[in-house]
Protein backbone atom coordinates (compact mmCIF):
# COMPACT_ATOMS: atom_id res chain seq x y z
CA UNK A 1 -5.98 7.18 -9.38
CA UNK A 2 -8.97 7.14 -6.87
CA UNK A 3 -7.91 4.15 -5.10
CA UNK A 4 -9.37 3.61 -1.13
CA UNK A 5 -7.89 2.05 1.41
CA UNK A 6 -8.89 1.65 5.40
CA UNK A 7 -7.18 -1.10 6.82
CA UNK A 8 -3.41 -2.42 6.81
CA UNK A 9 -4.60 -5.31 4.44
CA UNK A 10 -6.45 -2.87 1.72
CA UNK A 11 -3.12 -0.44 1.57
CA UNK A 12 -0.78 -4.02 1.19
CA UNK A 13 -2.82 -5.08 -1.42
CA UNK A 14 -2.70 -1.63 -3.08
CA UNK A 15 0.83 -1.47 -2.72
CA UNK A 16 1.12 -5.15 -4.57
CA UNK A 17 -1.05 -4.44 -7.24
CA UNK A 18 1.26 -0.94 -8.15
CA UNK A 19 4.51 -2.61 -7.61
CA UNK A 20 3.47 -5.31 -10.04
CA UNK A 21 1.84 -2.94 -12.40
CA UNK A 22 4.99 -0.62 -12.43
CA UNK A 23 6.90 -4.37 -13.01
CA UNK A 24 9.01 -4.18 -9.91
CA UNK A 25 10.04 -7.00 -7.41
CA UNK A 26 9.64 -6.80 -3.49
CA UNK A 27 13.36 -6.53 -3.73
CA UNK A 28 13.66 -3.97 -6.13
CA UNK A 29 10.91 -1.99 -4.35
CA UNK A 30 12.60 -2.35 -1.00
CA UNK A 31 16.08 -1.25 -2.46
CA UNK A 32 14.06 1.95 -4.03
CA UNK A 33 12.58 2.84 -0.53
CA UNK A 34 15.27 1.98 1.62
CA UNK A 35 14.07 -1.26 2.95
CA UNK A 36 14.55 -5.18 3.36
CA UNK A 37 12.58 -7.47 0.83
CA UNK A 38 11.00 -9.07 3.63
CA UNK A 39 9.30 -5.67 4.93
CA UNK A 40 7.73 -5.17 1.52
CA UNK A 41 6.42 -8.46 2.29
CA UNK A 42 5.16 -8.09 5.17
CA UNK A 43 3.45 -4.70 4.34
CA UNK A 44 2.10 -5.99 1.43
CA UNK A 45 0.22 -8.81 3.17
CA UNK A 46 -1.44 -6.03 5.75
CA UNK A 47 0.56 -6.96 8.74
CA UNK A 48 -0.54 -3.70 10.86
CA UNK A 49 3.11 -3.20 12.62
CA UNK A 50 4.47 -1.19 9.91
CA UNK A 51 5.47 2.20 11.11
CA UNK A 52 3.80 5.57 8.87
CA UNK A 53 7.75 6.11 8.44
CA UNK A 54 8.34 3.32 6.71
CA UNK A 55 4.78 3.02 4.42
CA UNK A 56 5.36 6.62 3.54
CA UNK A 57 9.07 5.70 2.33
CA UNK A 58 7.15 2.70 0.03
CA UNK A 59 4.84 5.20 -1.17
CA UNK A 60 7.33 7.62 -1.88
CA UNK A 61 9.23 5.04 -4.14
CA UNK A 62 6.11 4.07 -6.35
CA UNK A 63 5.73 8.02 -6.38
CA UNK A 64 2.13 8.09 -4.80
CA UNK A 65 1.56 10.00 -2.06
CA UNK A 66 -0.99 9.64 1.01
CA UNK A 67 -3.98 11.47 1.23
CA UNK A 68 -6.64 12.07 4.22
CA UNK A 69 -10.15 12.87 2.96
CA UNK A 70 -13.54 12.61 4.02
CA UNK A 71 -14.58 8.91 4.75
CA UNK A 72 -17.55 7.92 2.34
CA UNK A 73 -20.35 6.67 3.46
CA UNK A 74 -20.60 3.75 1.10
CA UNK A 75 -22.34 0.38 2.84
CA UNK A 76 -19.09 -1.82 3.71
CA UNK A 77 -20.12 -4.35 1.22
CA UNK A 78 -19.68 -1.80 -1.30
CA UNK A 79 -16.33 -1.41 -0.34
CA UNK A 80 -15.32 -5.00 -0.80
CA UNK A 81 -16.49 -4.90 -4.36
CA UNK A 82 -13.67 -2.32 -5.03
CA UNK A 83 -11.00 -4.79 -4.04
C-alpha cells in the first residue's frame, strides 16, 4: 500500500477508507485500539487535536504502521487527484 498523507484530514480519510475496507465500525475500531467511538470519529474527520499516541494506537489496530519518507515533489493538485 503506497498510500500519502500530509494533513490531519488526508490520514482521517485514510483511516475511514481501511476501517471500512477491513468491514469494521468506529466502535469496533475504537474497542481494537483502546479508544472511545467518538475519537475514531473525530480522527477520521481530520480534527488536528489527536495526539501521535493515540493515531499510532489506530494504526496499530488496522495493522499499518507510520512511515517518514522523503516528501515528493508532486504539484499539490496532483496530490488531490490521489484522494
Amino acid at each position: 500500500m503506497g498510500d500519502l498523507a500530509r494533513d490531519p484530514k488526508q490520514i482521517g480519510n485514510l483511516i475511514r477508507r481501511i476501517r471500512k475496507k477491513q468491514g469494521l465500525s468506529q466502535t469496533q475500531l475504537g474497542e481494537k485500539a483502546g479508544l472511545r467511538q467518538e475519537t475514531i470519529s473525530l480522527i477520521e474527520t481530520g480534527n488536528p487535536s489527536a495526539t501521535m499516541e493515540t493515531i499510532l494506537s489506530v494504526l496499530a489496530a488496522l495493522e499499518l504502521e507510520f512511515r517518514i519518507v522523503p516528501r515528493s515533489k508532486g504539484r499539490a493538485a496532483d496530490l488531490e487527484e490521489i484522494f
